[in-house]
N, C-alpha and C. Protein backbone atom coordinates (compact mmCIF):
# COMPACT_ATOMS: atom_id res chain seq x y z
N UNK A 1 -26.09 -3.28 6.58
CA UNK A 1 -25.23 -3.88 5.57
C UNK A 1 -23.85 -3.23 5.67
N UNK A 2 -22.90 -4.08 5.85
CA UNK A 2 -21.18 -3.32 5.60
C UNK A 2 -20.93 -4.12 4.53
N UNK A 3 -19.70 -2.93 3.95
CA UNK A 3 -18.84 -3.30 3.18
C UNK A 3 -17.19 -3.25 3.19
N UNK A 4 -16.29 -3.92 2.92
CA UNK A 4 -15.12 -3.98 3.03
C UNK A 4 -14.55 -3.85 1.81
N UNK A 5 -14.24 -2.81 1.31
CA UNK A 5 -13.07 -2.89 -0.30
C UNK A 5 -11.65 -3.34 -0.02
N UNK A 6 -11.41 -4.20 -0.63
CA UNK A 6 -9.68 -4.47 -1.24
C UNK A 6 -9.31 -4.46 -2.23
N UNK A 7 -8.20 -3.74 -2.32
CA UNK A 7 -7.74 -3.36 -3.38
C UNK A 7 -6.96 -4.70 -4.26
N UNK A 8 -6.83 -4.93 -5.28
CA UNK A 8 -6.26 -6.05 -6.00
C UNK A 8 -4.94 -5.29 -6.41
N UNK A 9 -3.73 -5.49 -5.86
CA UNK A 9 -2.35 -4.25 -6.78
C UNK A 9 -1.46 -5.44 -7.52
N UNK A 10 -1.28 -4.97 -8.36
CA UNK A 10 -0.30 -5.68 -9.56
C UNK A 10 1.31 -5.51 -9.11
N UNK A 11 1.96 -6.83 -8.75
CA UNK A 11 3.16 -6.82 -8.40
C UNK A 11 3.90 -7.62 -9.13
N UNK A 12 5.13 -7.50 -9.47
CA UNK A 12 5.91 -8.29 -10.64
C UNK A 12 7.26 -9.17 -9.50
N UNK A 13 7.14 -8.70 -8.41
CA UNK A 13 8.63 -8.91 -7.61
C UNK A 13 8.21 -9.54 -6.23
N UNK A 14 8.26 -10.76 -5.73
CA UNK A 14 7.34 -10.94 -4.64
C UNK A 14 8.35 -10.43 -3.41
N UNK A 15 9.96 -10.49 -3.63
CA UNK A 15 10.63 -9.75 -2.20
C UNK A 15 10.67 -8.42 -2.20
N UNK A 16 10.34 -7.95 -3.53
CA UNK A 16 10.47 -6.22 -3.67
C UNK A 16 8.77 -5.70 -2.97
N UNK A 17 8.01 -6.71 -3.25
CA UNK A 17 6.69 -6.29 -2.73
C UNK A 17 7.01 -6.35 -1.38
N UNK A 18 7.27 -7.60 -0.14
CA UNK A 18 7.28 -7.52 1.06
C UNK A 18 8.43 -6.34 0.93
N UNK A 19 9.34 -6.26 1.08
CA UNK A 19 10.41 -5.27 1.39
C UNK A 19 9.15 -3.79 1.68
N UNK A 20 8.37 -3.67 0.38
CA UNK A 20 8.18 -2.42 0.55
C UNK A 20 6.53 -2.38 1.43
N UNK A 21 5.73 -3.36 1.34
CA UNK A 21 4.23 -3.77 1.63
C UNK A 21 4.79 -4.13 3.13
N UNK A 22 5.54 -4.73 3.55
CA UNK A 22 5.95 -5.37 4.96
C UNK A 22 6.94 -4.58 5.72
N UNK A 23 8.22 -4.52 5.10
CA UNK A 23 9.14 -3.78 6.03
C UNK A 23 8.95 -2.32 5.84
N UNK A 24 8.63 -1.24 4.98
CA UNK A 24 8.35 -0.23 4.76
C UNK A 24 7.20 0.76 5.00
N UNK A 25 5.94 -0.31 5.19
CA UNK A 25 4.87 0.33 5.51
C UNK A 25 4.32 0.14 6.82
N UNK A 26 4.83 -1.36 7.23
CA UNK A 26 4.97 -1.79 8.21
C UNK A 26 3.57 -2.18 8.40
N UNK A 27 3.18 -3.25 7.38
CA UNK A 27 1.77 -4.26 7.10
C UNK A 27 2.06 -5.75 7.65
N UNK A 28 1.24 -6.60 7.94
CA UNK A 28 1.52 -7.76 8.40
C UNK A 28 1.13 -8.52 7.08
N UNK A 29 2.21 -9.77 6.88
CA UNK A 29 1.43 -10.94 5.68
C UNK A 29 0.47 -11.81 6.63
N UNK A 30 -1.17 -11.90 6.08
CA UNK A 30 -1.63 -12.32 6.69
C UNK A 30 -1.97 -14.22 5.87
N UNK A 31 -1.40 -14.23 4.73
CA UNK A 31 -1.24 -15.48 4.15
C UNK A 31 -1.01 -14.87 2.62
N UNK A 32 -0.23 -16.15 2.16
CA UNK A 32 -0.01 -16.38 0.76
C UNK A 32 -0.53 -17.86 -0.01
N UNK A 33 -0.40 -17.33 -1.61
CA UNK A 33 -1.15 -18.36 -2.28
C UNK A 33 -0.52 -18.80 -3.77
N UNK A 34 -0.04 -19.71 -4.00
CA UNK A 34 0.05 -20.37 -5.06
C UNK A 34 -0.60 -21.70 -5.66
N UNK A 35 -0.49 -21.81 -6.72
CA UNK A 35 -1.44 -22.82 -7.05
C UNK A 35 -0.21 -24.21 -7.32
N UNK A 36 1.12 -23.74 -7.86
CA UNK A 36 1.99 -24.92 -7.89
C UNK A 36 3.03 -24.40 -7.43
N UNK A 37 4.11 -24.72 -6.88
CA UNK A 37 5.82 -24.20 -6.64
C UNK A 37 6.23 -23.30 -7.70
N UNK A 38 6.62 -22.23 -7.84
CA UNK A 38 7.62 -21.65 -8.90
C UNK A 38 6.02 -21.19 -9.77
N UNK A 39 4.41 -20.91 -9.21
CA UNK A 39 3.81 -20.58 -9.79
C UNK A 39 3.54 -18.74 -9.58
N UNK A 40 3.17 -17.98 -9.76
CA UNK A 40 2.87 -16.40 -9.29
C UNK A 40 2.29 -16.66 -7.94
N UNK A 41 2.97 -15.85 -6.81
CA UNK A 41 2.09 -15.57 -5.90
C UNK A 41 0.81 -14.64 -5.56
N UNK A 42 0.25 -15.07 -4.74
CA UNK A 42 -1.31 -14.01 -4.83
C UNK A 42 -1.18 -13.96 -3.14
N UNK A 43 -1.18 -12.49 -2.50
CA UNK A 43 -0.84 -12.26 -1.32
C UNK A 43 -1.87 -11.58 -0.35
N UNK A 44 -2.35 -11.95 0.92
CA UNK A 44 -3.21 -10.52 1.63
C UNK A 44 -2.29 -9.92 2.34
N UNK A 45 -2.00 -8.60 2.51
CA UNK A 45 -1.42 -7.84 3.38
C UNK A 45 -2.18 -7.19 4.21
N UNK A 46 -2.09 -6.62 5.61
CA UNK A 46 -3.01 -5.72 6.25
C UNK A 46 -2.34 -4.98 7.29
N UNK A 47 -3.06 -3.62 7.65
CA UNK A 47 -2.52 -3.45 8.54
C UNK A 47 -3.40 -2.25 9.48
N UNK A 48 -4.40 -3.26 11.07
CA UNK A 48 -5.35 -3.06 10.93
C UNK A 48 -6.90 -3.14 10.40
N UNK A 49 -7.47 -2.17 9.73
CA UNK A 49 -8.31 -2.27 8.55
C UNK A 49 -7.89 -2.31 7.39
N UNK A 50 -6.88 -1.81 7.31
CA UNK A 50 -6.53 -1.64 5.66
C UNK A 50 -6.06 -3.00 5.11
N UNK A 51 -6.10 -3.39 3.94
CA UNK A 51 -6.64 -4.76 3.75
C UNK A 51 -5.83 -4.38 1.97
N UNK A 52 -4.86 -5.03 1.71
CA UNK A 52 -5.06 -5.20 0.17
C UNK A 52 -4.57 -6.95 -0.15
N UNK A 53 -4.46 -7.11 -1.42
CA UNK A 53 -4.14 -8.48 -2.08
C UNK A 53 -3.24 -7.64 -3.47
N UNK A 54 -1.97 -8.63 -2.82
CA UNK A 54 -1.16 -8.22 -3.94
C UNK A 54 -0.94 -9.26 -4.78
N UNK A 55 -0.99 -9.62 -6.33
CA UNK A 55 -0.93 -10.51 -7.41
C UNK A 55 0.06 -10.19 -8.13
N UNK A 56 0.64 -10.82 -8.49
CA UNK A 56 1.75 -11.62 -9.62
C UNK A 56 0.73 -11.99 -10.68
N UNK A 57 -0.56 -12.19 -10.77
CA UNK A 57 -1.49 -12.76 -11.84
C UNK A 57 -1.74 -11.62 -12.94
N UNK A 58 -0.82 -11.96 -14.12
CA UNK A 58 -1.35 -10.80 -15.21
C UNK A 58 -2.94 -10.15 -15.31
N UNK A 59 -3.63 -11.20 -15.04
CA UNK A 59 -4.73 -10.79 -15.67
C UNK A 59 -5.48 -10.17 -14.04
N UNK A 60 -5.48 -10.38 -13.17
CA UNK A 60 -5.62 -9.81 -12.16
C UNK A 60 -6.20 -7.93 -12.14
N UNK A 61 -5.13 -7.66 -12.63
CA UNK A 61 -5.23 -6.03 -12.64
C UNK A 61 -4.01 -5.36 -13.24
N UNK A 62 -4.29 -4.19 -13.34
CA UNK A 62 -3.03 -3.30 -14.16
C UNK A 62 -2.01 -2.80 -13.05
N UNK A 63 -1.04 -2.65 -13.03
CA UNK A 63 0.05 -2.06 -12.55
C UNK A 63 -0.21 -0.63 -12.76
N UNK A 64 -0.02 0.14 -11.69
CA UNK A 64 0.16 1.59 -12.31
C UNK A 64 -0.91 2.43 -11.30
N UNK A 65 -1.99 2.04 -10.47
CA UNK A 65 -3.01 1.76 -9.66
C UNK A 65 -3.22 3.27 -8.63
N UNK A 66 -3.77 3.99 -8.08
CA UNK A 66 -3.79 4.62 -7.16
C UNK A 66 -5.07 4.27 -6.11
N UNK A 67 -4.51 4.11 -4.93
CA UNK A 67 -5.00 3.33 -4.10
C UNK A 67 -5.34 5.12 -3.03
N UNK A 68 -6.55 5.49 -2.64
CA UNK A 68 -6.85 6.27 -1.88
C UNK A 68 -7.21 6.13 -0.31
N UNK A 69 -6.12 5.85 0.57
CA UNK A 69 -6.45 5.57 1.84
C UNK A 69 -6.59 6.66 2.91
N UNK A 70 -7.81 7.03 3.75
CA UNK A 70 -8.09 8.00 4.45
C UNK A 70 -7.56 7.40 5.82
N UNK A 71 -7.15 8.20 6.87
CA UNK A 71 -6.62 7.99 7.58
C UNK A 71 -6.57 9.14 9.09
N UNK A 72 -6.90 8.85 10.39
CA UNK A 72 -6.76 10.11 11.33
C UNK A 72 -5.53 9.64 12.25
N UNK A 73 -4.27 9.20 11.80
CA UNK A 73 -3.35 10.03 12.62
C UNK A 73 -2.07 10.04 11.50
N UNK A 74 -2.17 11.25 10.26
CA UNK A 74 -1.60 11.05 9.00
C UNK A 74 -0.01 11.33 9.82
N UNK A 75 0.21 12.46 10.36
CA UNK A 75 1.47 12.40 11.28
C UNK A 75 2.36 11.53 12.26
N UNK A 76 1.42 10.40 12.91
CA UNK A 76 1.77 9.51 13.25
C UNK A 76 2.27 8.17 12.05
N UNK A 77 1.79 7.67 11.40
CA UNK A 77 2.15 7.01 10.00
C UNK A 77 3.42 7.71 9.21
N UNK A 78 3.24 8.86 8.74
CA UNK A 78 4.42 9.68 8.35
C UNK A 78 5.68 9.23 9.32
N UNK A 79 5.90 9.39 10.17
CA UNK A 79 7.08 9.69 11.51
C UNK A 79 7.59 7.70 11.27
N UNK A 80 6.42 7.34 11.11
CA UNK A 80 6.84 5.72 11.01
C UNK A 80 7.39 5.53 9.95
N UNK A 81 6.74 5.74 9.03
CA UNK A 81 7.31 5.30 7.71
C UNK A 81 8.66 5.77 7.52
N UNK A 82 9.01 6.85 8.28
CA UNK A 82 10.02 7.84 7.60
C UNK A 82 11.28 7.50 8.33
N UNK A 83 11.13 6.95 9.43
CA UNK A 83 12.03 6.20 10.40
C UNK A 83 12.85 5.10 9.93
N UNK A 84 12.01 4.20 8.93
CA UNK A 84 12.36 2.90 8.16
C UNK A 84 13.57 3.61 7.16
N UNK A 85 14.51 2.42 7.11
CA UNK A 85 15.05 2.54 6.11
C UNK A 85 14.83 2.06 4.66
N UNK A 86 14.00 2.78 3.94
CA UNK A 86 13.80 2.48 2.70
C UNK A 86 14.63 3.20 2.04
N UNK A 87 15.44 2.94 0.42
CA UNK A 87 16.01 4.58 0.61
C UNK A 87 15.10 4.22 -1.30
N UNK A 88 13.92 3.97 -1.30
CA UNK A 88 13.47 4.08 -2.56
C UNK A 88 12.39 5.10 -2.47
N UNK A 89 11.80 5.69 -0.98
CA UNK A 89 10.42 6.45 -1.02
C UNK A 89 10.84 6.94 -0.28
N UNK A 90 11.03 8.34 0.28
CA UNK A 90 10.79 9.35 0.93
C UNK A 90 9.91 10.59 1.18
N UNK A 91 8.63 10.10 1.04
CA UNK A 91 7.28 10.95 1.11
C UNK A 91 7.44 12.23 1.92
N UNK A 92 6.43 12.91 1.55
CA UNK A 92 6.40 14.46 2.02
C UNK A 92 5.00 14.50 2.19
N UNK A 93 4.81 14.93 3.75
CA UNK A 93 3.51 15.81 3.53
C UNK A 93 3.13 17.39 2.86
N UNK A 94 2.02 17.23 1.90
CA UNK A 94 1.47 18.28 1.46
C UNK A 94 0.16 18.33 1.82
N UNK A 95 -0.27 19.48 1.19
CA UNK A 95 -1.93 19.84 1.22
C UNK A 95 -2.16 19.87 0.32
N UNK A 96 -3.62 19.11 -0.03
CA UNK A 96 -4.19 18.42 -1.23
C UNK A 96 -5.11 19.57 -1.74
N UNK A 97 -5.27 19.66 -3.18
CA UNK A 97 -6.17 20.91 -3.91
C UNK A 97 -7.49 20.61 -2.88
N UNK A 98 -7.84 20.05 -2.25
CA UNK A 98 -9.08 19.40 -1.88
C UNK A 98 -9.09 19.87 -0.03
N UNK A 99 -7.60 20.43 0.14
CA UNK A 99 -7.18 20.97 1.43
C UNK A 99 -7.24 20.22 2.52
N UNK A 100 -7.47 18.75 2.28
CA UNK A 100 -6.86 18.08 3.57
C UNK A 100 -5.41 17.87 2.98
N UNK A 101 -4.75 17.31 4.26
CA UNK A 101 -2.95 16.86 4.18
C UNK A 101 -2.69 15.61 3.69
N UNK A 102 -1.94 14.81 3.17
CA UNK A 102 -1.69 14.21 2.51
C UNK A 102 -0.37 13.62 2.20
N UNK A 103 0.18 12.04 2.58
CA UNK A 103 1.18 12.06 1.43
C UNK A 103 1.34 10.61 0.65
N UNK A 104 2.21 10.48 -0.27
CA UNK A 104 2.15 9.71 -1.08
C UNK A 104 2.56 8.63 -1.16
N UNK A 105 2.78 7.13 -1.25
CA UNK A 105 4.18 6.32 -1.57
C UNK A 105 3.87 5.50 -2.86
N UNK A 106 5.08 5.07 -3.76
CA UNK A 106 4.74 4.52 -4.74
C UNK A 106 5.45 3.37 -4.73
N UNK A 107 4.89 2.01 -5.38
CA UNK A 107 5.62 0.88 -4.68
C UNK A 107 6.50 0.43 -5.82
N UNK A 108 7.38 -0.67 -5.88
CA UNK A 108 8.58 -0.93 -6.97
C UNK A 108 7.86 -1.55 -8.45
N UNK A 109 6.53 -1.17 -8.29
CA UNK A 109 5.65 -1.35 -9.90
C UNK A 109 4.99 -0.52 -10.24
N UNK A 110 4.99 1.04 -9.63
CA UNK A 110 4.40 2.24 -10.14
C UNK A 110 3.05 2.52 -9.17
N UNK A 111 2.44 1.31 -8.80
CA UNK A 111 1.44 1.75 -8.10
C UNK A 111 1.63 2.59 -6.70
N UNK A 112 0.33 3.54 -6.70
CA UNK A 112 0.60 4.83 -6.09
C UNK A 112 -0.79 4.77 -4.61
N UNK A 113 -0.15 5.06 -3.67
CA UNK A 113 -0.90 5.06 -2.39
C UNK A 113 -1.07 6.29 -1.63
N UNK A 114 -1.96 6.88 -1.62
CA UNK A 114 -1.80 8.22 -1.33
C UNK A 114 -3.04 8.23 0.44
N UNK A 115 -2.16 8.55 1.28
CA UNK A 115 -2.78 8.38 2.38
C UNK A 115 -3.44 9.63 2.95
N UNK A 116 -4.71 10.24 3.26
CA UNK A 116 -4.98 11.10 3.18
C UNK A 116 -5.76 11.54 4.81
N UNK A 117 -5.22 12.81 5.47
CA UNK A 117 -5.91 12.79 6.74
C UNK A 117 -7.32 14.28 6.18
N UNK A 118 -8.82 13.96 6.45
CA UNK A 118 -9.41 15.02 6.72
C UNK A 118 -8.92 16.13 7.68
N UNK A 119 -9.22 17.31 6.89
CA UNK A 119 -8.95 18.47 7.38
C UNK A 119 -10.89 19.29 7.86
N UNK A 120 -10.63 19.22 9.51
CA UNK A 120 -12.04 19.83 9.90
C UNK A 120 -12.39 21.10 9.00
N UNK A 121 -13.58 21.28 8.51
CA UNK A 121 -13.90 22.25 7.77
C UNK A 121 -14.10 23.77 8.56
């Protein structure tokens, strides 16, 4: 049996979402969804495995979200991200109370993505 989680993230801005979900993280849109013109969009992003759906739908989910993504080449991702010109996130790697490395980004609705590489014990 597998399983696949996606995350549902609460977005209020659909170019502030790609700007930061597409040009910033550097995710592909793999389709979008409305039900009429000028209605909320409902989005999949991915990149790879990582898999979310971003909504404009109030009732969808809360804004504010921390999304825990594990990851083995956290230095390679870092060097990318950090290359982009975003000038709203500039993440830092740290070491997590939990002592793997770690860093953070938060997107233009509070929700928080914290990408995390295991540290061999």
């Amino acid at each position: 049996m597998q399983f696949q989680v996606i995350p549902v993230i609460r977005i209020f801005d659909e170019s502030k979402a790609k700007a930061f979900y597409l040009e910033f993280l550097g995710m592909s849109l793999d389709w979008e969804h409305r039900f009429e013109a000028g209605f909320p969009v409902y989005m999949q992003v991915s990149r790879g495995d990582l898999v979310f759906h971003l909504s404009e739908h109030s009732g969808d989910c809360s804004p504010g979200a921390k999304t825990f993504v594990n990851t083995d080449d956290l230095e390679g991702l870092y060097r990318e991200v950090l290359s982009r010109d975003y000038k709203f996130s500039r993440p830092e790697i740290t070491i997590a109370p939990w002592g793997d490395r770690v860093f953070e980004v938060v997107d233009p609705f509070s929700n928080r993505i914290l990408f995390n590489e295991l540290i061999s014990p």
